[in-house]
C-alpha atoms as a PDB file:
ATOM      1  CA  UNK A   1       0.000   0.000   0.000  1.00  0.00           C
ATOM      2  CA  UNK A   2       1.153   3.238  -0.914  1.00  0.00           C
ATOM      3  CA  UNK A   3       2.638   5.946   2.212  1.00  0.00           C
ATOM      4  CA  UNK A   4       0.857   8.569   0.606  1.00  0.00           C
ATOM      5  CA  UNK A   5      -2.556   7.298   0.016  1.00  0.00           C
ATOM      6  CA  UNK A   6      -2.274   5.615   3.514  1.00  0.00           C
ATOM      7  CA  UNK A   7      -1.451   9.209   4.643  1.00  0.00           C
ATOM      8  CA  UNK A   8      -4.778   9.900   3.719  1.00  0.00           C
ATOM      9  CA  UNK A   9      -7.199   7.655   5.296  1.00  0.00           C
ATOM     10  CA  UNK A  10      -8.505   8.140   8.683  1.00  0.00           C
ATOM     11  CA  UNK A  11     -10.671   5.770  10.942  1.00  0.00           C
ATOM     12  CA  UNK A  12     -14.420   5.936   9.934  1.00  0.00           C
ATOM     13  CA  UNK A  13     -15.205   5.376  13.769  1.00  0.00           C
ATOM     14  CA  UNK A  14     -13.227   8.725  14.967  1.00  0.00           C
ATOM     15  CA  UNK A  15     -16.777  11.429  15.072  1.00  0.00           C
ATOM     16  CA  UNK A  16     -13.514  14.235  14.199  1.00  0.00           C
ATOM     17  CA  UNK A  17     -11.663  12.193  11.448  1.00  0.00           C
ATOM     18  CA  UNK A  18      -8.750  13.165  13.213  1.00  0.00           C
ATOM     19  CA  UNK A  19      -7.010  10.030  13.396  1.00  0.00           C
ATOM     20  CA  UNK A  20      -4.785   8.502  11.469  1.00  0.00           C
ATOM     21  CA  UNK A  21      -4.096   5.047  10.438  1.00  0.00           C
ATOM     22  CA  UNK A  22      -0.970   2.653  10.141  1.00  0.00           C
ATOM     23  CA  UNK A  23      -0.407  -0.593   8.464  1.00  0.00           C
ATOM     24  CA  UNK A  24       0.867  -3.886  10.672  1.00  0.00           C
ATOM     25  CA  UNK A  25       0.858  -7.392   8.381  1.00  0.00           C
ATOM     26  CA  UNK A  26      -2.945  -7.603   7.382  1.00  0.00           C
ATOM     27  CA  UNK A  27      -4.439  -4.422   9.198  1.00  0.00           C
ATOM     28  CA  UNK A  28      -4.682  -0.686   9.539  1.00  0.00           C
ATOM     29  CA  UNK A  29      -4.971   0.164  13.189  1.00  0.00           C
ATOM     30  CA  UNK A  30      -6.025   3.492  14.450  1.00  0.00           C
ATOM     31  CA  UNK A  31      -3.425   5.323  16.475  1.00  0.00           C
ATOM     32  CA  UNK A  32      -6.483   6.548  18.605  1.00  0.00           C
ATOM     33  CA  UNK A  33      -8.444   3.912  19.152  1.00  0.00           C
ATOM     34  CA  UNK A  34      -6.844   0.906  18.260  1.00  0.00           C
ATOM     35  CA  UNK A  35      -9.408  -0.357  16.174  1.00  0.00           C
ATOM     36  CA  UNK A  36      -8.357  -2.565  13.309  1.00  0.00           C
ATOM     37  CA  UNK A  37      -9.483  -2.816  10.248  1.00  0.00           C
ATOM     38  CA  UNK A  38      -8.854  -5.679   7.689  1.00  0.00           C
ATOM     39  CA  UNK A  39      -6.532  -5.173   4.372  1.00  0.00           C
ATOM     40  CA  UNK A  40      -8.123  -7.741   1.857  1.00  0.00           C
ATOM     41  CA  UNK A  41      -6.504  -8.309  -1.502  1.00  0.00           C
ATOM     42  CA  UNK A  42      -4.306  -5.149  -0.838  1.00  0.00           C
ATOM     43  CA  UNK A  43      -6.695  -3.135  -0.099  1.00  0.00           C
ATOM     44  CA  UNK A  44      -8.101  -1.776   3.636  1.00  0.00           C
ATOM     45  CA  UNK A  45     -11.936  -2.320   4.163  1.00  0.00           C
ATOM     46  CA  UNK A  46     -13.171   0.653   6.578  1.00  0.00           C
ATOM     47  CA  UNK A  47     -16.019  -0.502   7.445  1.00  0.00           C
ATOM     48  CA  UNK A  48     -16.772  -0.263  11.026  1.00  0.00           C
ATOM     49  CA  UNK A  49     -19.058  -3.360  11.669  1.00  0.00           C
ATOM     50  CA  UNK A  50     -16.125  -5.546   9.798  1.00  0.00           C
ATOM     51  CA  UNK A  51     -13.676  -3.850  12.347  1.00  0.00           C
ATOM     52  CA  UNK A  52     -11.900  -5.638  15.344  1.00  0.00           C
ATOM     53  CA  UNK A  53     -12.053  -3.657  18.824  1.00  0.00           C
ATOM     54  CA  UNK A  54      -9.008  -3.525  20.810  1.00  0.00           C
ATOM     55  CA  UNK A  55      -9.093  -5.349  23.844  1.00  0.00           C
ATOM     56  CA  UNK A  56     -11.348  -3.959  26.653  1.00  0.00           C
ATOM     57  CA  UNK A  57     -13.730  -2.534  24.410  1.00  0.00           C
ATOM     58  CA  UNK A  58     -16.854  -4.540  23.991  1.00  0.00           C
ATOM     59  CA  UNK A  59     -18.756  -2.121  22.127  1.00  0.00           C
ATOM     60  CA  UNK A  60     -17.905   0.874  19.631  1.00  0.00           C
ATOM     61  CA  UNK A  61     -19.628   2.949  22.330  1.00  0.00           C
ATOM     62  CA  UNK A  62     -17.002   2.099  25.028  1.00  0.00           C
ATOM     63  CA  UNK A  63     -13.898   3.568  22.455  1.00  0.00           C
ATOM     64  CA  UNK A  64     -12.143   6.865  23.359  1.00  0.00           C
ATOM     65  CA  UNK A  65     -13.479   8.933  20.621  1.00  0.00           C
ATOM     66  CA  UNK A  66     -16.954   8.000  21.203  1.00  0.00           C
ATOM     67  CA  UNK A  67     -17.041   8.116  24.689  1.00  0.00           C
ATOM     68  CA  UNK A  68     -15.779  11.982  23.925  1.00  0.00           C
ATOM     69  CA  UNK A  69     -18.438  12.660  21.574  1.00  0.00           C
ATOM     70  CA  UNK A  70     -20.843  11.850  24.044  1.00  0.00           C
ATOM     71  CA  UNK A  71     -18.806  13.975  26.577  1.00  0.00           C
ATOM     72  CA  UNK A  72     -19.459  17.068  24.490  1.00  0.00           C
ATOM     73  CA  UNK A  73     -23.108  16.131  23.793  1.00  0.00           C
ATOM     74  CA  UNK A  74     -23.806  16.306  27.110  1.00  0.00           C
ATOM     75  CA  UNK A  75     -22.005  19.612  27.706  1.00  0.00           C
ATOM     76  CA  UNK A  76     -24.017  21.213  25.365  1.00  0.00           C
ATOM     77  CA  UNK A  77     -27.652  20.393  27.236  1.00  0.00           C
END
């Protein structure tokens, strides 16, 4: 996969799109999250519901980046 197109994708799950991705053997793996996401024939599938969540999380609700979006919801009632 190519540095600069990976330099462009960020993880579908981050509400800011802030996040950027890197590459270990047969994922990309959010450097804010940790979610993973599968690379098949070459290419990454970001697709959150195909995603793996790192260990601890059982639900996309219980990531960092959501849990802040719903931080700042609340704030704003």
């Amino acid at each position: 996969m190519d540095a600069r197109f990976l330099d462009t994708l960020r993880c579908p799950v981050d509400p800011e799109r802030a996040a950027t991705l890197h590459r270990d053997r047969e994922h990309l793996e959010c450097d804010g999250c940790g979610v993973r996401y599968p690379i098949k024939n070459g290419l990454p599938v970001l697709i959150a519901d195909d995603a793996d969540l790192p260990p601890g999380c059982d639900r996309r609700l219980d990531l960092p980046c959501q849990q802040r979006l719903a931080a700042r919801r609340k704030q704003k009632k």
